[in-house]
N, C-alpha and C. Protein backbone atom coordinates (compact mmCIF):
# COMPACT_ATOMS: atom_id res chain seq x y z
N UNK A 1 12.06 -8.87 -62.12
CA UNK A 1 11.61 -9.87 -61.18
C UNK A 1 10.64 -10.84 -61.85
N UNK A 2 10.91 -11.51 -62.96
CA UNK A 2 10.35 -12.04 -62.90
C UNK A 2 10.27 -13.82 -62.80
N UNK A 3 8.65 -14.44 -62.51
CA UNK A 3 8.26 -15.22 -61.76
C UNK A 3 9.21 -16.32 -62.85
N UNK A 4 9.23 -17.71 -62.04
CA UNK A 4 9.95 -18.92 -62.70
C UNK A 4 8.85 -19.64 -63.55
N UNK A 5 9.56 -19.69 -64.58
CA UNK A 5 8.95 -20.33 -65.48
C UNK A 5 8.31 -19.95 -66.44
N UNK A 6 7.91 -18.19 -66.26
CA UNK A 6 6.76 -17.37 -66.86
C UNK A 6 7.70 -16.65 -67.37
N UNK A 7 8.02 -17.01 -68.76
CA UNK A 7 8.61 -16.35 -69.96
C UNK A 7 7.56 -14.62 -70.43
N UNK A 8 6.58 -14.77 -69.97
CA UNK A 8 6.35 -13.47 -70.33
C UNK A 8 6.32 -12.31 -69.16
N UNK A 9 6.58 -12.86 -67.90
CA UNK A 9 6.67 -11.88 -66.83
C UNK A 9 7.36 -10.84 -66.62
N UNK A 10 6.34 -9.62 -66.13
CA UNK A 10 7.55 -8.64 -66.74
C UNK A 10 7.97 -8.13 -65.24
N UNK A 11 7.02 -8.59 -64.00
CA UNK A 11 7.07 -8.28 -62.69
C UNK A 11 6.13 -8.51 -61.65
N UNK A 12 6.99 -8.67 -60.34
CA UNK A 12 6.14 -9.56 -59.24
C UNK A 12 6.03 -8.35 -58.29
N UNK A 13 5.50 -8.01 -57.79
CA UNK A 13 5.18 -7.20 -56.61
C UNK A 13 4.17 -7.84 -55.50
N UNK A 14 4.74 -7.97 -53.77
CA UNK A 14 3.46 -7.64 -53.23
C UNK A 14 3.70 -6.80 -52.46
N UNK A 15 3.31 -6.47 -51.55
CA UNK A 15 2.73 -5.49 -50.71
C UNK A 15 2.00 -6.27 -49.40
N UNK A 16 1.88 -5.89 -48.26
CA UNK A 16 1.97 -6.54 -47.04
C UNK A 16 0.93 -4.90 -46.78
N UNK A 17 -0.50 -6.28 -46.08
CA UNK A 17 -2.10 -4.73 -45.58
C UNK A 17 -2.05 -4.81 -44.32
N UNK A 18 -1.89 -3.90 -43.41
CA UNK A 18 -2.31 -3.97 -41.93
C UNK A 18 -3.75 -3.91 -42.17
N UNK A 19 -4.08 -4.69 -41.15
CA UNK A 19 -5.43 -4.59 -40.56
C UNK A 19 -5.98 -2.96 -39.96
N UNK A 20 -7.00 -2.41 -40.10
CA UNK A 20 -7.32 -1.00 -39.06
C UNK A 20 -6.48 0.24 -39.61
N UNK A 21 -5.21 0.23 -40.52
CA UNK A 21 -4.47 0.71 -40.80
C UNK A 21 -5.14 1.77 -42.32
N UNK A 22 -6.03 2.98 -41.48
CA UNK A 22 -6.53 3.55 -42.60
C UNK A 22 -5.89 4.56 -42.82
N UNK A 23 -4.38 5.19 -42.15
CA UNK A 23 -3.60 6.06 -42.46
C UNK A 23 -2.67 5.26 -43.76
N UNK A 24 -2.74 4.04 -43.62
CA UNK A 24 -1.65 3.57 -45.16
C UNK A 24 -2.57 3.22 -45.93
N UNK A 25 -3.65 2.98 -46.10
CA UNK A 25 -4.81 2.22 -46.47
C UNK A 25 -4.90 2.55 -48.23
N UNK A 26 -4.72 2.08 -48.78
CA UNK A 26 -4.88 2.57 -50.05
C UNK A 26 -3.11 2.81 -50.85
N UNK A 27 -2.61 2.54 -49.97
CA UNK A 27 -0.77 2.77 -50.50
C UNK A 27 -0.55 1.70 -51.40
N UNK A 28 -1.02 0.63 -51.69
CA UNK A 28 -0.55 -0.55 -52.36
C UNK A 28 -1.17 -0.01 -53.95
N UNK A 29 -2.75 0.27 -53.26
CA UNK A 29 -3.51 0.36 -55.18
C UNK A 29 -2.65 1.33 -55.63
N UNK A 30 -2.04 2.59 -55.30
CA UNK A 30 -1.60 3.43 -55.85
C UNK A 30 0.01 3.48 -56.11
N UNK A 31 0.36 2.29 -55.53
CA UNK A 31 2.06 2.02 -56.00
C UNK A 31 1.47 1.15 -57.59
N UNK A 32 0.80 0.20 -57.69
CA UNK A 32 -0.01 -0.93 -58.42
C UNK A 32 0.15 0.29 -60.06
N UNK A 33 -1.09 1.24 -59.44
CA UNK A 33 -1.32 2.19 -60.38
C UNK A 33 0.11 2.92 -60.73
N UNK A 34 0.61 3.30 -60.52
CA UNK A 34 1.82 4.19 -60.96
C UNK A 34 2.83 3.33 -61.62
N UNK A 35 3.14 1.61 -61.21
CA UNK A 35 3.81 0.90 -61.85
C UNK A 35 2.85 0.74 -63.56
N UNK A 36 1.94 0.52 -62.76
CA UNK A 36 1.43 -0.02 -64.47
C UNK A 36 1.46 1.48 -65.30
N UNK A 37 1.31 2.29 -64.75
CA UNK A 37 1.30 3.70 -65.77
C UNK A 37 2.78 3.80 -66.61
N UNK A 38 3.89 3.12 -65.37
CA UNK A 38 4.93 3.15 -65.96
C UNK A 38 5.65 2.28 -67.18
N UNK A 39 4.61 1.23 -66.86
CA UNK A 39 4.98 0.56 -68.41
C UNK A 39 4.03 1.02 -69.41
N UNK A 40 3.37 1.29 -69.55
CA UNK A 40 2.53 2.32 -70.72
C UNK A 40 1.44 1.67 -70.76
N UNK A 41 0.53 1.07 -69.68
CA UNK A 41 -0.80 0.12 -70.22
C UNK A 41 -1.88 1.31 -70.49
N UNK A 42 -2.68 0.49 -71.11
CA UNK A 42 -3.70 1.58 -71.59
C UNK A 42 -4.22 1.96 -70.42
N UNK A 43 -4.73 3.46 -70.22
CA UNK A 43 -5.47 3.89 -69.41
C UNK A 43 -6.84 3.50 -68.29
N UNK A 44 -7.68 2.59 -69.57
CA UNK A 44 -8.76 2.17 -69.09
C UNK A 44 -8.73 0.79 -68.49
N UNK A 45 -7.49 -0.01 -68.80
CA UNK A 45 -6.88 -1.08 -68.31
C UNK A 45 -6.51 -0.61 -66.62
N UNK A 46 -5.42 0.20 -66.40
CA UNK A 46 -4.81 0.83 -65.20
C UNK A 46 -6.18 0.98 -64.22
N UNK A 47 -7.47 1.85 -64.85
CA UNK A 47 -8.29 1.67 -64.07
C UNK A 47 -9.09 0.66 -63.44
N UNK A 48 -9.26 0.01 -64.31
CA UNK A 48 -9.50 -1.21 -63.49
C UNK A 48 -8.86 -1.71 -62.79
N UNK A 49 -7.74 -2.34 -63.04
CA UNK A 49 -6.61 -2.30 -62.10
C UNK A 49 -6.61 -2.01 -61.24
N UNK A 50 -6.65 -0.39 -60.64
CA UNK A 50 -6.24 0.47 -59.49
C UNK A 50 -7.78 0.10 -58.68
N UNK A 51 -8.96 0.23 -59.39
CA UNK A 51 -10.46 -0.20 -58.52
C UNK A 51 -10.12 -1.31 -57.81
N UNK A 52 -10.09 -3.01 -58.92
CA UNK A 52 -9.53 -3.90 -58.22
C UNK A 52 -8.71 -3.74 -56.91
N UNK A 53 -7.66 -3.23 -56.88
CA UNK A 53 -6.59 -3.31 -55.47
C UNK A 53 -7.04 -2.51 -54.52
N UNK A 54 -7.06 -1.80 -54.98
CA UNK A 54 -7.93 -0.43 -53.79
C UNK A 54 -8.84 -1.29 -53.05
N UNK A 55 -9.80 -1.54 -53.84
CA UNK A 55 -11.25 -1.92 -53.02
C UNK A 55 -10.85 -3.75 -52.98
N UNK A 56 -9.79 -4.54 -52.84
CA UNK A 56 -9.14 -5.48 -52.20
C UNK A 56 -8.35 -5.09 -51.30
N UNK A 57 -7.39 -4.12 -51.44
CA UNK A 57 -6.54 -3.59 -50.05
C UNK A 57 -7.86 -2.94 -48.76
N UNK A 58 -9.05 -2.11 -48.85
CA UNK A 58 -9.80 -1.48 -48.35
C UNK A 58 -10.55 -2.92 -47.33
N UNK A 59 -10.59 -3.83 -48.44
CA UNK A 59 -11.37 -5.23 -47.58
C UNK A 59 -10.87 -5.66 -46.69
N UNK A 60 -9.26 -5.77 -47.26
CA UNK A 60 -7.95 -6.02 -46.34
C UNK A 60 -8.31 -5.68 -44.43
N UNK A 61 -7.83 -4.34 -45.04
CA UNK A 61 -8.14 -3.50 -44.14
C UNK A 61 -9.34 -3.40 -43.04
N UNK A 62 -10.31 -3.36 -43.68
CA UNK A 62 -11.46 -2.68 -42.73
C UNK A 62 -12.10 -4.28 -41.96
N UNK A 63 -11.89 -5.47 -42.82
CA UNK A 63 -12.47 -6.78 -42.83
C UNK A 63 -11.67 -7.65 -41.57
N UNK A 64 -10.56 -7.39 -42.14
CA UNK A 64 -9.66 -8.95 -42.09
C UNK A 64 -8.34 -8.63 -40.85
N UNK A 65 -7.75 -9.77 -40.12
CA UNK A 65 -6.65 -9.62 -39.59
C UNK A 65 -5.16 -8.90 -40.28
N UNK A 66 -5.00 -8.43 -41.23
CA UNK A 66 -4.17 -8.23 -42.04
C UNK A 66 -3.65 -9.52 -43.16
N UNK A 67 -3.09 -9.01 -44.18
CA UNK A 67 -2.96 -9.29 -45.24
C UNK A 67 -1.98 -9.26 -46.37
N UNK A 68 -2.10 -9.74 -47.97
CA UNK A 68 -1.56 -9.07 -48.20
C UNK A 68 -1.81 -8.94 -49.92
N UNK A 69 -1.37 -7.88 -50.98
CA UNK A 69 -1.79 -7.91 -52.09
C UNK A 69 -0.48 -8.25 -53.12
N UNK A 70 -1.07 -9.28 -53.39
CA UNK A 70 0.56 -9.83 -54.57
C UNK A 70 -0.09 -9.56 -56.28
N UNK A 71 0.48 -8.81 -56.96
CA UNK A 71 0.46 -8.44 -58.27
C UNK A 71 1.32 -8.94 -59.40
N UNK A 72 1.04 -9.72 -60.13
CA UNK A 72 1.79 -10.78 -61.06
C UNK A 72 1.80 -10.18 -62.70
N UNK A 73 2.64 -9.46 -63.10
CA UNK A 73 2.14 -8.64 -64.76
C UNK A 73 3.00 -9.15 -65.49
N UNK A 74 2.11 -9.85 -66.55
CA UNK A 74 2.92 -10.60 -67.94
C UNK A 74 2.47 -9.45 -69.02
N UNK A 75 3.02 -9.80 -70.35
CA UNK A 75 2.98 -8.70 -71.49
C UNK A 75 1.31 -9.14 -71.73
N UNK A 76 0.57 -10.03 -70.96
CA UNK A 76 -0.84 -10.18 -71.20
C UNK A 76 -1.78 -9.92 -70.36
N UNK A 77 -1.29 -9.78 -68.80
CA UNK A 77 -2.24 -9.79 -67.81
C UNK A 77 -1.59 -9.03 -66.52
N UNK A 78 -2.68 -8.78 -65.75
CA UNK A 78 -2.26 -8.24 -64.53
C UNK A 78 -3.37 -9.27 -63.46
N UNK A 79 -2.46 -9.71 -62.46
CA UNK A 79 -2.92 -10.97 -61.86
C UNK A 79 -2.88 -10.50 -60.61
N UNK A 80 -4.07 -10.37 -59.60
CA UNK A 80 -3.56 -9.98 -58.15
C UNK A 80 -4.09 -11.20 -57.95
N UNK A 81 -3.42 -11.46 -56.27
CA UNK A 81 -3.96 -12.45 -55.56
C UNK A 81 -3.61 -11.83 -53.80
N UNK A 82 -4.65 -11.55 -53.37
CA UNK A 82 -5.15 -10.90 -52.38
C UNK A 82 -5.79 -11.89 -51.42
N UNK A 83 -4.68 -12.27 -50.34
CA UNK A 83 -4.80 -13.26 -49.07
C UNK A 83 -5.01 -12.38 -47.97
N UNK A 84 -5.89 -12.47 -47.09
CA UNK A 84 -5.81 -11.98 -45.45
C UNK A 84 -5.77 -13.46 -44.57
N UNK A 85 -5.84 -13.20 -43.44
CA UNK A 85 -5.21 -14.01 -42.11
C UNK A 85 -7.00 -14.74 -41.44
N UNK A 86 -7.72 -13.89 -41.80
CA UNK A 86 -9.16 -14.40 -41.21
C UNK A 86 -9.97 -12.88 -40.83
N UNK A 87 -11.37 -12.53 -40.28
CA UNK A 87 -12.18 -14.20 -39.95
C UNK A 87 -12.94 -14.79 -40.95
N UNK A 88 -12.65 -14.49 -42.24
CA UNK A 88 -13.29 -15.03 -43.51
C UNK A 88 -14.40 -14.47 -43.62
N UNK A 89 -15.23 -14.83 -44.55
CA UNK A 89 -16.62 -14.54 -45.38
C UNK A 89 -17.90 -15.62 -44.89
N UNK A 90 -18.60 -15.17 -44.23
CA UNK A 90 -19.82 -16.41 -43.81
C UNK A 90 -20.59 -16.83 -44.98
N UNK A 91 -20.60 -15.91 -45.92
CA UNK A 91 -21.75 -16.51 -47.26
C UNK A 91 -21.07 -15.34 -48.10
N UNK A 92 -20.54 -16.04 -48.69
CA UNK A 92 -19.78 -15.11 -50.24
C UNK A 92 -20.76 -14.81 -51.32
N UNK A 93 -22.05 -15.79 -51.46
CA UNK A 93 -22.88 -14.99 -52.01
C UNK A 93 -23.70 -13.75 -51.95
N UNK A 94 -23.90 -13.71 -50.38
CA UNK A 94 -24.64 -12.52 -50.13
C UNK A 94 -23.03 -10.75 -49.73
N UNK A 95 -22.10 -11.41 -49.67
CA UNK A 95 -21.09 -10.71 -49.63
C UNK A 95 -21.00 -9.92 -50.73
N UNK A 96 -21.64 -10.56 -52.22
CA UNK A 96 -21.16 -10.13 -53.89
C UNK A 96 -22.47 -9.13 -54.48
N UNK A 97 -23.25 -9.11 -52.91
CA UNK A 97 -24.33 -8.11 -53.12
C UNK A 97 -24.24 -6.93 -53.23
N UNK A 98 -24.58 -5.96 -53.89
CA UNK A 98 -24.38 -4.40 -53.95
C UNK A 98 -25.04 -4.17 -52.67
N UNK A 99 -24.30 -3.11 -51.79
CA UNK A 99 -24.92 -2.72 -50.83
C UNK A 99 -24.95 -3.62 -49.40
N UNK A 100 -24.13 -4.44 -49.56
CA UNK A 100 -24.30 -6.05 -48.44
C UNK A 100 -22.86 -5.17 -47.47
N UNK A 101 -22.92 -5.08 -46.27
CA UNK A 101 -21.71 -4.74 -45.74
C UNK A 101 -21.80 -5.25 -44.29
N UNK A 102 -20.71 -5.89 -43.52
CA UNK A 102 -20.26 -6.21 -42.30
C UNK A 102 -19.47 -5.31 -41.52
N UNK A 103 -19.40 -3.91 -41.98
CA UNK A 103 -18.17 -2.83 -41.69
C UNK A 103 -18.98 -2.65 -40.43
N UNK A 104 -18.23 -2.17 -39.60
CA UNK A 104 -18.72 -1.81 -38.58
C UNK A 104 -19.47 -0.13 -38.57
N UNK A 105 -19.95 0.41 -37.41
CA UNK A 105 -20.46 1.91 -37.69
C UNK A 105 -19.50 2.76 -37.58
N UNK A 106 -18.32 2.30 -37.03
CA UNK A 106 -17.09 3.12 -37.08
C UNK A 106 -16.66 3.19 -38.61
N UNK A 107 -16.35 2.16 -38.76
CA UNK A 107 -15.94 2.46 -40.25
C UNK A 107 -16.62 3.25 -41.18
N UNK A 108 -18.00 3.03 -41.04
CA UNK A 108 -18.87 3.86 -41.92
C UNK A 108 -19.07 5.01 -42.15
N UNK A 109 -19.19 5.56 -40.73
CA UNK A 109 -18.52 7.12 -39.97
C UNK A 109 -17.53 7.69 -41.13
N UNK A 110 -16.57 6.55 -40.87
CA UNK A 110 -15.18 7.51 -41.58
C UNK A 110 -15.88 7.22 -43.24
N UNK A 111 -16.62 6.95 -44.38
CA UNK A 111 -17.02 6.81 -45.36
C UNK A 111 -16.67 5.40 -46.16
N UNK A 112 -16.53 4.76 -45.35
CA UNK A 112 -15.89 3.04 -46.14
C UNK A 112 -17.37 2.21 -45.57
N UNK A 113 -17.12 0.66 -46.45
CA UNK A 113 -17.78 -0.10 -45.98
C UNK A 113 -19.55 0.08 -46.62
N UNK A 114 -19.56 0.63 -47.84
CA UNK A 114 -20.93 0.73 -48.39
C UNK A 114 -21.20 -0.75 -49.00
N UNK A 115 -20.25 -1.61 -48.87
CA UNK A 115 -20.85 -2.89 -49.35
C UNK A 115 -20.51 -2.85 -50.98
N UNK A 116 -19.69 -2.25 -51.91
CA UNK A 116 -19.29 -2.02 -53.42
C UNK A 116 -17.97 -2.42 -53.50
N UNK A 117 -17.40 -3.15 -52.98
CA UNK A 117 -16.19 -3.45 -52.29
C UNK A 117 -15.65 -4.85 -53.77
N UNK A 118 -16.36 -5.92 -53.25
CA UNK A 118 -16.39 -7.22 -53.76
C UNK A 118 -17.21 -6.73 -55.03
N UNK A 119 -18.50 -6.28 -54.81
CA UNK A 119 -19.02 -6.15 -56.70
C UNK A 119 -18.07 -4.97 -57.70
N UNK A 120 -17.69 -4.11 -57.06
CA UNK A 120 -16.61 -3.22 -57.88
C UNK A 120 -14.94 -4.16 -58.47
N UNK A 121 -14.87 -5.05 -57.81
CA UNK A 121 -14.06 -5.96 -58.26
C UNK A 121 -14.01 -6.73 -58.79
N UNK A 122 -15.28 -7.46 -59.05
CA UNK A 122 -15.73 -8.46 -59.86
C UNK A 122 -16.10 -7.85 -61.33
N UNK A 123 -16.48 -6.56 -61.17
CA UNK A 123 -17.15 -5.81 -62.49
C UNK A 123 -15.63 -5.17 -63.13
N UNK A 124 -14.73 -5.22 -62.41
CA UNK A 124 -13.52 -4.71 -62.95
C UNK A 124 -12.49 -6.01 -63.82
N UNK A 125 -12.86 -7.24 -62.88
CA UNK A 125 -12.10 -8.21 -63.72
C UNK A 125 -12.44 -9.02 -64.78
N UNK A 126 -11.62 -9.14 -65.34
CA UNK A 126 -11.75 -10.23 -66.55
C UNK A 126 -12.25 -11.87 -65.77
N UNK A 127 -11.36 -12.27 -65.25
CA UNK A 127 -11.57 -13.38 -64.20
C UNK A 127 -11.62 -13.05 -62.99
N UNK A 128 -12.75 -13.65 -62.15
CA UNK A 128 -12.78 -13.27 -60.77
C UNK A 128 -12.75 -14.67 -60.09
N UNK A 129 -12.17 -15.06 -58.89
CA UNK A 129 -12.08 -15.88 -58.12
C UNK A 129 -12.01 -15.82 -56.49
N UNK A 130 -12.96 -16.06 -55.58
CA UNK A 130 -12.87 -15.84 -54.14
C UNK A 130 -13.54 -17.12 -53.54
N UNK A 131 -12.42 -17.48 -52.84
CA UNK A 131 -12.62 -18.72 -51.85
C UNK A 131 -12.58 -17.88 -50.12
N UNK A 132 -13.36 -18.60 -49.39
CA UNK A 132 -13.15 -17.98 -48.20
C UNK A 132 -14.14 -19.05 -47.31
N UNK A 133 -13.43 -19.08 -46.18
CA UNK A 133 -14.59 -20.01 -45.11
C UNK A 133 -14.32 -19.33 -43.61
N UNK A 134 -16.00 -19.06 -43.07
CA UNK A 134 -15.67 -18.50 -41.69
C UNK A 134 -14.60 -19.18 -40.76
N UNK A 135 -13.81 -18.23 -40.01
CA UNK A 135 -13.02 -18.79 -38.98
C UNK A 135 -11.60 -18.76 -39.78
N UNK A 136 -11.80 -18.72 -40.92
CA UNK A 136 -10.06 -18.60 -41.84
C UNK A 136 -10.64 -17.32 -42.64
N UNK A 137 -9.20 -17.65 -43.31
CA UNK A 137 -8.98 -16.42 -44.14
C UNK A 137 -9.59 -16.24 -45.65
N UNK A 138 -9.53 -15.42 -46.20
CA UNK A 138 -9.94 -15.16 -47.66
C UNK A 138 -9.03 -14.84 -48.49
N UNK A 139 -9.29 -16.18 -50.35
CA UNK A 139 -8.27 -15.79 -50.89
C UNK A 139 -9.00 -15.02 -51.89
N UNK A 140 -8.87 -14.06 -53.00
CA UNK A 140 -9.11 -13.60 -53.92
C UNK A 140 -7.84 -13.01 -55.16
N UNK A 141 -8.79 -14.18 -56.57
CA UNK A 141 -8.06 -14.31 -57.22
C UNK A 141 -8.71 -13.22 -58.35
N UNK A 142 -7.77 -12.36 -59.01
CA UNK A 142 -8.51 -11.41 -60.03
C UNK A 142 -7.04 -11.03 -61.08
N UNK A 143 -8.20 -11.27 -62.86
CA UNK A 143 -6.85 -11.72 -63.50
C UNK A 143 -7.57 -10.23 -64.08
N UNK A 144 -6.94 -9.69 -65.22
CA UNK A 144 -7.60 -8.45 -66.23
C UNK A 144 -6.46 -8.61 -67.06
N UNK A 145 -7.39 -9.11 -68.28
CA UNK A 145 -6.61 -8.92 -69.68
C UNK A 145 -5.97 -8.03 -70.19
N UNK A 146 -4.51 -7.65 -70.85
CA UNK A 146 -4.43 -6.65 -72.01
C UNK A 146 -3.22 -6.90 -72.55
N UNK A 147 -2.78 -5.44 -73.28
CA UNK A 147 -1.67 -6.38 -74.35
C UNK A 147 -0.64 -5.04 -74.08
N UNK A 148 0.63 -5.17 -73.43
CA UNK A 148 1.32 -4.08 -73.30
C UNK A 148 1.69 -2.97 -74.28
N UNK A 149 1.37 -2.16 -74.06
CA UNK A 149 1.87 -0.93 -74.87
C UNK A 149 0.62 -0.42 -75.75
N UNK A 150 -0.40 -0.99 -75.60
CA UNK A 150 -1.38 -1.27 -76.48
C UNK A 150 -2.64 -0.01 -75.60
């Protein structure tokens, strides 16, 4: 599957997040993870990787109207781009705070929502990118370098 134009693509995947949906919640990072295991990326690569989506599918989830996580892998990179439907981010700076969380007390209950969400993702990527405005949705762009087989 791969994308037009991108001579080094080796595959497109996305994956579609329900909102509230903490019985599937986490199904995408771990399809993500098992593909990349299957082309042989290095280990410590995959992990990052799998942090990234997880704790973007988890935002998905616990945050947003539903969503969804699209994964783009060339023989150089692994590219997610992680869209939800709304109600967006009021201040993305104080969002990128350790410990900053909007989860509700339900969520917290169940052990999500400590606010490590957005900084565990940013500390995982090579490139990080998040646009978002209250009342819409949030995009997040996250690239992580490596070299297949390597």
């Amino acid at each position: 599957m791969a994308a037009d134009g991108d001579m080094g693509a080796l595959m497109s995947v996305t994956y579609d997040v329900v909102a509230g949906d903490f019985v599937r919640a986490g199904e995408a990072a771990s399809k993500i993870k098992r593909l990349l295991q299957q082309l042989g990326l290095d280990p410590g690569i995959i992990r990052r990787a799998a942090i990234a989506a997880y704790e973007a599918e988890m935002n998905i989830v616990i945050h947003s109207y539903g969503g969804r996580v699209a994964v783009n892998i060339t023989s150089d990179t692994i590219e997610m781009l992680c869209e939800d439907c709304g109600p967006g981010i009021v201040d993305i700076e104080k969002a990128l705070q350790e410990g900053y969380s909007t989860a509700s007390e339900d969520v917290r209950e169940m052990g999500f929502g400590a606010g490590m969400g957005l900084p565990n993702i940013r500390r995982s990527a090579d490139e990080f990118l998040i646009e978002s405005e209250a009342g819409q949705g949030t995009r997040l762009q996250v690239k992580i370098l490596h070299k297949a087989g390597e």
